[in-house]
N, C-alpha and C. Protein backbone atom coordinates (compact mmCIF):
# COMPACT_ATOMS: atom_id res chain seq x y z
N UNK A 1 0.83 -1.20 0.00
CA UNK A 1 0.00 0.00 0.00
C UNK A 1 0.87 1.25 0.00
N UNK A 2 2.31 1.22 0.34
CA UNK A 2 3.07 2.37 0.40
C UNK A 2 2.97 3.03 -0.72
N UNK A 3 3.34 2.18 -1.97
CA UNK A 3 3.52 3.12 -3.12
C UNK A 3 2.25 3.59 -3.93
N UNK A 4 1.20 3.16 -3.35
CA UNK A 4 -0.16 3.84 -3.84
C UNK A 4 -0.04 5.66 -2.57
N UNK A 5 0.42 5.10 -1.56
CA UNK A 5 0.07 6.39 -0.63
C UNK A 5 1.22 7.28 -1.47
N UNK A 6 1.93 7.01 -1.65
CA UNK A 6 3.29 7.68 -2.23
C UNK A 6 2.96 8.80 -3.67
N UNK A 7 1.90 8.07 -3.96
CA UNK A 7 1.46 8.14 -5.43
C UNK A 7 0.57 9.52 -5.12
N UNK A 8 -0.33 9.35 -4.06
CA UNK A 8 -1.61 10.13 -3.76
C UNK A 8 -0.65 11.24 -3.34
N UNK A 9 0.48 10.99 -2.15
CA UNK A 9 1.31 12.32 -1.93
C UNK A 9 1.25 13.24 -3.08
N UNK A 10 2.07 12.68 -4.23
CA UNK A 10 2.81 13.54 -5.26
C UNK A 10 1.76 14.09 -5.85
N UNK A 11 0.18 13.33 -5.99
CA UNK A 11 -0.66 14.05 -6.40
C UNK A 11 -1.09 15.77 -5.56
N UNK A 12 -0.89 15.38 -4.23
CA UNK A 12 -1.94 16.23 -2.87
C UNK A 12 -0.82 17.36 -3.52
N UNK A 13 0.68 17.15 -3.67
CA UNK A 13 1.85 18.41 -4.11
C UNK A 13 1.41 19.43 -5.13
N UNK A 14 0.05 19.25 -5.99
CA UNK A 14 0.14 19.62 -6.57
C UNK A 14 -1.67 20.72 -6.59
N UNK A 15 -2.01 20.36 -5.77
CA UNK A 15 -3.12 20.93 -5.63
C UNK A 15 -3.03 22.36 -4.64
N UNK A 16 -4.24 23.01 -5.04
CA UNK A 16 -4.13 23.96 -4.57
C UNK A 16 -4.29 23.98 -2.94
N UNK A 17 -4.36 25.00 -1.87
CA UNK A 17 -4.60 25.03 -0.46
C UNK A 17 -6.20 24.75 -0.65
N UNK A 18 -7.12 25.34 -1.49
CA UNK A 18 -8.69 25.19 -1.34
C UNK A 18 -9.02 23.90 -1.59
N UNK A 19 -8.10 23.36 -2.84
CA UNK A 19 -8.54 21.82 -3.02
C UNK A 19 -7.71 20.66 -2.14
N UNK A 20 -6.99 21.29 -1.44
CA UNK A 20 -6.13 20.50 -0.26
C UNK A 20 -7.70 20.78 0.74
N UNK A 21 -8.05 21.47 1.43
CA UNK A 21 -9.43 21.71 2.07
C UNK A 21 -10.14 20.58 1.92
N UNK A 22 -10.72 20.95 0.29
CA UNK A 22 -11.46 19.88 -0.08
C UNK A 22 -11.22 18.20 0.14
N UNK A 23 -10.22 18.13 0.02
CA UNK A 23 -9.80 16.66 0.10
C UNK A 23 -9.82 16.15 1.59
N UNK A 24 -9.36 17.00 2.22
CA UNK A 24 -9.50 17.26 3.99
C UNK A 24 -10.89 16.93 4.17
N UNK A 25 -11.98 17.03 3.57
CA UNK A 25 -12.86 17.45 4.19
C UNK A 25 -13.47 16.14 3.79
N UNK A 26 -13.00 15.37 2.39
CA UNK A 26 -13.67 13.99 2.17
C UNK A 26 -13.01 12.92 2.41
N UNK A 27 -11.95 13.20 3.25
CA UNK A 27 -11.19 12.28 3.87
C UNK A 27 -11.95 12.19 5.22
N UNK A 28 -12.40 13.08 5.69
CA UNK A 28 -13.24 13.04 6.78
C UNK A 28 -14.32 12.33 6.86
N UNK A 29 -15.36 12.52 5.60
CA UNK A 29 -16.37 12.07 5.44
C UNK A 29 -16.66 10.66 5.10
N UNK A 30 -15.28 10.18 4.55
CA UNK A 30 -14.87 8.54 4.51
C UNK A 30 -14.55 7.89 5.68
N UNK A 31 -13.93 9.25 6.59
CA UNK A 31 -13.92 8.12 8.00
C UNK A 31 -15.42 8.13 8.85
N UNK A 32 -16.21 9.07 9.03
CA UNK A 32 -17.24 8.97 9.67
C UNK A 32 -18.14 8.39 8.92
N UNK A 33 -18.19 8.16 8.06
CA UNK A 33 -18.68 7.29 7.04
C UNK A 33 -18.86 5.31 7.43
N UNK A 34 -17.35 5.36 7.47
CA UNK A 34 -17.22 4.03 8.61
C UNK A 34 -17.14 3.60 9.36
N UNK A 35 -16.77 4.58 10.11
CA UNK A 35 -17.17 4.63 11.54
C UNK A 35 -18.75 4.73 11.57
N UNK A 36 -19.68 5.14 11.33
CA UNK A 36 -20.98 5.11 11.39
C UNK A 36 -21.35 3.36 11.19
N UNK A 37 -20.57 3.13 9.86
CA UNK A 37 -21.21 1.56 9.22
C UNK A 37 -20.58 0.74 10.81
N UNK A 38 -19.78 1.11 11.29
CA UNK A 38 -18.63 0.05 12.12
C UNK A 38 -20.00 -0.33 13.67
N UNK A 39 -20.35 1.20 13.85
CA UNK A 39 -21.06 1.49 15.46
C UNK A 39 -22.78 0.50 14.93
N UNK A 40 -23.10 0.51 13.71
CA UNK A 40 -24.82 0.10 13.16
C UNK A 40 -24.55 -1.48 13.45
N UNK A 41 -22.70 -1.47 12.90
CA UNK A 41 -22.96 -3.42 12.85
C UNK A 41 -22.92 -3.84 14.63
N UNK A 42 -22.20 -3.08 15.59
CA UNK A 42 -22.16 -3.13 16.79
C UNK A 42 -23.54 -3.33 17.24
N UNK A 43 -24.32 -2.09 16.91
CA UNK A 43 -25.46 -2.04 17.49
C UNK A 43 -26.73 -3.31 17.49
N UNK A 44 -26.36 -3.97 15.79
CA UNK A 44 -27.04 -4.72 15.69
C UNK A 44 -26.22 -6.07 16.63
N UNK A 45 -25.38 -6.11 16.30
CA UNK A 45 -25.24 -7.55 17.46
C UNK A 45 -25.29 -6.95 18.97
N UNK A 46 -25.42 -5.98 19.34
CA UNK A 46 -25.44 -5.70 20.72
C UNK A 46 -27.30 -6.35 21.37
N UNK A 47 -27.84 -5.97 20.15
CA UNK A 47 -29.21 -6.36 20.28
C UNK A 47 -29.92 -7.38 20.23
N UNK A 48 -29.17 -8.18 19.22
CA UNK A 48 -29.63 -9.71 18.81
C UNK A 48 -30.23 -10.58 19.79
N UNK A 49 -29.68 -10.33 21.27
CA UNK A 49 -29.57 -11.13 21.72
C UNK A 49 -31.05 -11.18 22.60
N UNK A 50 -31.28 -9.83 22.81
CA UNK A 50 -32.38 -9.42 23.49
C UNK A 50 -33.71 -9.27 22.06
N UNK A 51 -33.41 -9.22 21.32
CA UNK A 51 -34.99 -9.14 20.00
C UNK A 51 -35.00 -10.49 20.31
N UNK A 52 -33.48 -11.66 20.13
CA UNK A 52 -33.96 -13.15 20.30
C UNK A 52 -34.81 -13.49 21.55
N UNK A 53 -35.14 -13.12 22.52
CA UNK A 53 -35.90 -13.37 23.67
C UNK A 53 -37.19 -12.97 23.31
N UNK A 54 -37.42 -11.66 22.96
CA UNK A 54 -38.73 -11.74 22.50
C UNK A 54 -39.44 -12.56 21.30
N UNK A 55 -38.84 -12.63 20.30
CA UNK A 55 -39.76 -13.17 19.34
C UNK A 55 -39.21 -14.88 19.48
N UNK A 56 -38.51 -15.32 19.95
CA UNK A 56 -38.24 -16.62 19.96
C UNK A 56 -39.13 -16.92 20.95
N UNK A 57 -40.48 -17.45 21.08
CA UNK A 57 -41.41 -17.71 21.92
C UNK A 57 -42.53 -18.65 20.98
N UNK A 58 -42.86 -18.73 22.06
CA UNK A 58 -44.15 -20.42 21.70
C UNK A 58 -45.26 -20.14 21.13
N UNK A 59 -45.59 -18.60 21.74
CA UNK A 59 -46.61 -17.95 21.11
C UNK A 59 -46.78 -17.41 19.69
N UNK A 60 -45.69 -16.90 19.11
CA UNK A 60 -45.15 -16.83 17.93
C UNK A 60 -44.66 -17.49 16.86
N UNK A 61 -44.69 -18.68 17.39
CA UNK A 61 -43.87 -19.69 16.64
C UNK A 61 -44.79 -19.90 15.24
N UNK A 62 -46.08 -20.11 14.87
CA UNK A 62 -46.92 -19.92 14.20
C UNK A 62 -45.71 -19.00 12.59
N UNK A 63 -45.46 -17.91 13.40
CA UNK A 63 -44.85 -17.14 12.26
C UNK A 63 -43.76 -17.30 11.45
N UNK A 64 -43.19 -18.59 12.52
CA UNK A 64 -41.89 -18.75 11.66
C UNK A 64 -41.64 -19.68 10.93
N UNK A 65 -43.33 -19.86 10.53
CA UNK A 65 -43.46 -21.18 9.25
C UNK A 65 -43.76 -20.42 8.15
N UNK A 66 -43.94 -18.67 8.22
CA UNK A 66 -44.38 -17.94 6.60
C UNK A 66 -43.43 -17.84 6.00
């Protein structure tokens, strides 16, 4: 991966300070970006375990033949 980052350097050398900004600013938006996807997949297994208590029941079971 070095010589791809190496690559992007010599590009960033050549841009202006506003489009250095710019790039700043969607470099950002790529990390909170995955960081968002990273905390949704957390959230969903944080939960699994407790939705499984509710709908895994005798009373319901009916539904999990549709």
């Amino acid at each position: 991966m070095q010589p791809l980052v190496q690559q992007m350097l010599e590009k960033l050398e050549h841009l202006s300070p506003e489009r250095l900004a710019e790039v700043e600013d969607f470099i950002d938006f790529l990390q909170q970006r995955d960081q968002d996807k990273h905390l949704r997949q957390d959230y969903v297994q944080a939960s699994e375990a407790a939705f499984n208590q509710v709908w895994d029941n005798d009373d319901d079971a009916v539904y999990d033949k549709l």
